[in-house]
C-alpha atoms as a PDB file:
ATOM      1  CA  UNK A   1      -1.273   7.448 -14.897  1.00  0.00           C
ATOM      2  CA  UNK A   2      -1.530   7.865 -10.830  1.00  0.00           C
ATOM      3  CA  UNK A   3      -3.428   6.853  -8.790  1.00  0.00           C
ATOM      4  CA  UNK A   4      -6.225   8.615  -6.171  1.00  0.00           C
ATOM      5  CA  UNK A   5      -7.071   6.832  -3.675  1.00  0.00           C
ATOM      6  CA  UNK A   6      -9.520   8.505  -1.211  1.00  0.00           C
ATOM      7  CA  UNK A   7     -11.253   7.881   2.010  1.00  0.00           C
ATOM      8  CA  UNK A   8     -13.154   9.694   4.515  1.00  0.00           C
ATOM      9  CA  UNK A   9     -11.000   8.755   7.285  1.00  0.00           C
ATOM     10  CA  UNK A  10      -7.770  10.024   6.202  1.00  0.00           C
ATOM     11  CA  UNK A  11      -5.910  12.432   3.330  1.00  0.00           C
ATOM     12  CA  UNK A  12      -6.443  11.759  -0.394  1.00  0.00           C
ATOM     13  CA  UNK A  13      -3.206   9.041  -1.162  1.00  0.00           C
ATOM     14  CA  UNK A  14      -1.371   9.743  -5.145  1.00  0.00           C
ATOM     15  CA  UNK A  15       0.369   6.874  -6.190  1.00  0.00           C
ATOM     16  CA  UNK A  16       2.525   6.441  -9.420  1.00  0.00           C
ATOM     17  CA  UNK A  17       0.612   3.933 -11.676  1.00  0.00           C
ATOM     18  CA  UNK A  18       3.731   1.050 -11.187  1.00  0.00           C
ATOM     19  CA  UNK A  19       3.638   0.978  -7.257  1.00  0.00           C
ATOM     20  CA  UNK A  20       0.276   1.445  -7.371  1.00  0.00           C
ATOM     21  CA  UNK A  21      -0.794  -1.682  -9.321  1.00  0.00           C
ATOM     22  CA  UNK A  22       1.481  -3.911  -7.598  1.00  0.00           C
ATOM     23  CA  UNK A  23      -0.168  -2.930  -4.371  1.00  0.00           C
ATOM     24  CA  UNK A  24      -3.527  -3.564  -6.023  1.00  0.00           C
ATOM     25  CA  UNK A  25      -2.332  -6.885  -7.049  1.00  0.00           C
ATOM     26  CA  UNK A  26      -1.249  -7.835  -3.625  1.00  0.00           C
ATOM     27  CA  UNK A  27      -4.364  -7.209  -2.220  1.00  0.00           C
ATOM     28  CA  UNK A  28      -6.347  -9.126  -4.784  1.00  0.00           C
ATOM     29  CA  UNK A  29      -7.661  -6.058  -6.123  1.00  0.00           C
ATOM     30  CA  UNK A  30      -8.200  -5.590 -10.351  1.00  0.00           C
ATOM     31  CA  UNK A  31      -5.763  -2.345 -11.505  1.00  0.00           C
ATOM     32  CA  UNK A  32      -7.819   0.341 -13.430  1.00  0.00           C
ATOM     33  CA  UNK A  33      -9.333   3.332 -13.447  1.00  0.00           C
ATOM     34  CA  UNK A  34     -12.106   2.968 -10.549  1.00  0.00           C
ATOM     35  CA  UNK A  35     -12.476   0.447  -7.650  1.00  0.00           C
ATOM     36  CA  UNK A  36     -13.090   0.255  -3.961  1.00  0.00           C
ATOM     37  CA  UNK A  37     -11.663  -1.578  -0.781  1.00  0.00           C
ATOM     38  CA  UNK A  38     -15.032  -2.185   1.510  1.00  0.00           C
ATOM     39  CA  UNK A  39     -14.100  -1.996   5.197  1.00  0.00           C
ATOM     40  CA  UNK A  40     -14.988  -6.070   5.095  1.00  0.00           C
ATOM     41  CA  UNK A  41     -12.322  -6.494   2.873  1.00  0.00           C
ATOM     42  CA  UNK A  42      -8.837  -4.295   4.799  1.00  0.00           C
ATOM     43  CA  UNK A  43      -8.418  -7.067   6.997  1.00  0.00           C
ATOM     44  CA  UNK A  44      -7.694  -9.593   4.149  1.00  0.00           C
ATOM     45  CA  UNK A  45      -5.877  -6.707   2.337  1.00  0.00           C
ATOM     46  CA  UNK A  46      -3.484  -5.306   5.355  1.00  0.00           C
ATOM     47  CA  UNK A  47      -2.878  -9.263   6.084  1.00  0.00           C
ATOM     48  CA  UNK A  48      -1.873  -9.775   2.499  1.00  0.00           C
ATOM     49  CA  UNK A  49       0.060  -6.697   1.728  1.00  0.00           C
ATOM     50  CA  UNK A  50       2.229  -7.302   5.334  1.00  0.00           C
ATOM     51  CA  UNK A  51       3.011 -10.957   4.020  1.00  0.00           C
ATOM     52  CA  UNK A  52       4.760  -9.529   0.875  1.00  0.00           C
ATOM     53  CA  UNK A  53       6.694  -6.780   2.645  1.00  0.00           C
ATOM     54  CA  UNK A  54       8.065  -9.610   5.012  1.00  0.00           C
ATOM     55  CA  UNK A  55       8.752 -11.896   2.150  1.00  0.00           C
ATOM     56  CA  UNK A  56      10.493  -8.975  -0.022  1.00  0.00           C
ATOM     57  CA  UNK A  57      12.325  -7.828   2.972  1.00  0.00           C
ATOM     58  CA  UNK A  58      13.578 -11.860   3.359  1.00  0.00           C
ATOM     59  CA  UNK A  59      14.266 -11.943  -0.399  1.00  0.00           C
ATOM     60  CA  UNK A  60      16.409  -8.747  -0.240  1.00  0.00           C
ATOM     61  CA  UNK A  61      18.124 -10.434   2.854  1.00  0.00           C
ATOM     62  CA  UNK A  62      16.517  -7.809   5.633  1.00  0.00           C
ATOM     63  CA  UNK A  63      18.646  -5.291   7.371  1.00  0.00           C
ATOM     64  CA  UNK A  64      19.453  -2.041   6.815  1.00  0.00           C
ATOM     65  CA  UNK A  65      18.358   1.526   7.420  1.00  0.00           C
ATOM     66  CA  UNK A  66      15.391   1.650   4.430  1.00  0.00           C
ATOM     67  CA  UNK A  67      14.081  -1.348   6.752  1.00  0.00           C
ATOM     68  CA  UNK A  68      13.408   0.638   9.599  1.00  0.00           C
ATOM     69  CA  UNK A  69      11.744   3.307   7.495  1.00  0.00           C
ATOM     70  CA  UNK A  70      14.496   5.418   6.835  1.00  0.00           C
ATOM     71  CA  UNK A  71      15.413   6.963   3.609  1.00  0.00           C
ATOM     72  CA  UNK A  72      17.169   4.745   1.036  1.00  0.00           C
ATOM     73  CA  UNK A  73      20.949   5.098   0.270  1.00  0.00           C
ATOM     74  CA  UNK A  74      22.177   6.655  -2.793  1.00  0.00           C
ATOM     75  CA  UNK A  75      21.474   4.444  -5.616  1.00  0.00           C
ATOM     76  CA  UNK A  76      19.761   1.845  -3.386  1.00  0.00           C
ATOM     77  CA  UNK A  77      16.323   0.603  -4.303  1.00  0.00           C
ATOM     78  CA  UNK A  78      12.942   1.862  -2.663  1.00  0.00           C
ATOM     79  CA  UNK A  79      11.513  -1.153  -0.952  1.00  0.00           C
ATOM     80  CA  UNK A  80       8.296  -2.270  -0.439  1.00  0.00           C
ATOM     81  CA  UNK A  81       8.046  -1.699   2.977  1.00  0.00           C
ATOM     82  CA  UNK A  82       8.607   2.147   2.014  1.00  0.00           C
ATOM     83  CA  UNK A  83       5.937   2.148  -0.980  1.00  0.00           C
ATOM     84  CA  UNK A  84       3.290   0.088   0.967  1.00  0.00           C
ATOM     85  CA  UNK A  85       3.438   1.983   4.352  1.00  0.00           C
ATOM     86  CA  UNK A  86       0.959   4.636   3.131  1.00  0.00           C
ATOM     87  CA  UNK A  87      -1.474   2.557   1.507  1.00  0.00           C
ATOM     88  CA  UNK A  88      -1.511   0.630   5.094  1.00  0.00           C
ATOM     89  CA  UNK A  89      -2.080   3.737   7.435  1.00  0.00           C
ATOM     90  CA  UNK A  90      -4.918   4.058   4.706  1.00  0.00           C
ATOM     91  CA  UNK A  91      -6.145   0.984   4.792  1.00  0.00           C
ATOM     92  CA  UNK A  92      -5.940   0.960   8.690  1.00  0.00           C
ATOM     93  CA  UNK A  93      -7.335   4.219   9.448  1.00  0.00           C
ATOM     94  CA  UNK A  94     -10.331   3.143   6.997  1.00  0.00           C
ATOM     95  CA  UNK A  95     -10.923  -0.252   8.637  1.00  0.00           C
ATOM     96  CA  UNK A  96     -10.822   1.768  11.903  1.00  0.00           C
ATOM     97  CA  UNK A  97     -13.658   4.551  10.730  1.00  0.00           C
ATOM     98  CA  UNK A  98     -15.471   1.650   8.619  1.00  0.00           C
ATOM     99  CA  UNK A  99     -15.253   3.637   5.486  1.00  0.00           C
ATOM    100  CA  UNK A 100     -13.814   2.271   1.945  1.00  0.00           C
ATOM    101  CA  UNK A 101     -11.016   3.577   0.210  1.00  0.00           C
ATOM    102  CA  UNK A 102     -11.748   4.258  -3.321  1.00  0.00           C
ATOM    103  CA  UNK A 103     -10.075   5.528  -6.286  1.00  0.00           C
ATOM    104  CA  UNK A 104     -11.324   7.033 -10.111  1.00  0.00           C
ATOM    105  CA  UNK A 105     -14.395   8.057  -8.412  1.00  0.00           C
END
């Protein structure tokens, strides 16, 4: 499954269903089909989705190029930082024009 996840203040946002859900779960948010982020709400969700970048990018042991939004190595892992980085320009951009984000709509 992906995910759509659409807002007035920026480009639609596809998401593969795994990335997507663990996003969702950072921000408190139920996965499924349809839901919504209320601009009330991005503040809470931006705070909580930059804690678990810093604390993956601690458990990985920081450093690196992929940190500093480059691409990944050969073989090396996406991080966090690199799947959550669109979602946040979302979320921002959204907070910003006080519109939600939605998705399955």
């Amino acid at each position: 499954m992906m995910y759509k996840f659409r807002s007035r203040a920026d480009s639609d946002l596809f998401m593969n269903q795994g990335p997507a859900e663990r996003i969702l779960g950072i921000i408190g948010k139920q996965p499924g089909s349809q839901g919504i982020i209320e601009p009330a709400d991005m503040p809470r969700a931006i705070a909580a989705l930059q804690a678990a970048v810093e604390e993956d990018e601690r458990a990985r042991g920081g450093g690196g190029d992929a940190e500093q939004g480059g691409a990944p190595a050969a073989g090396q892992a996406i991080t966090l930082r690199q799947r959550a980085w669109p979602f946040l320009q979302l979320l921002k951009r959204s907070q910003e024009a006080d519109t939600p984000v939605v998705w399955g709509v």
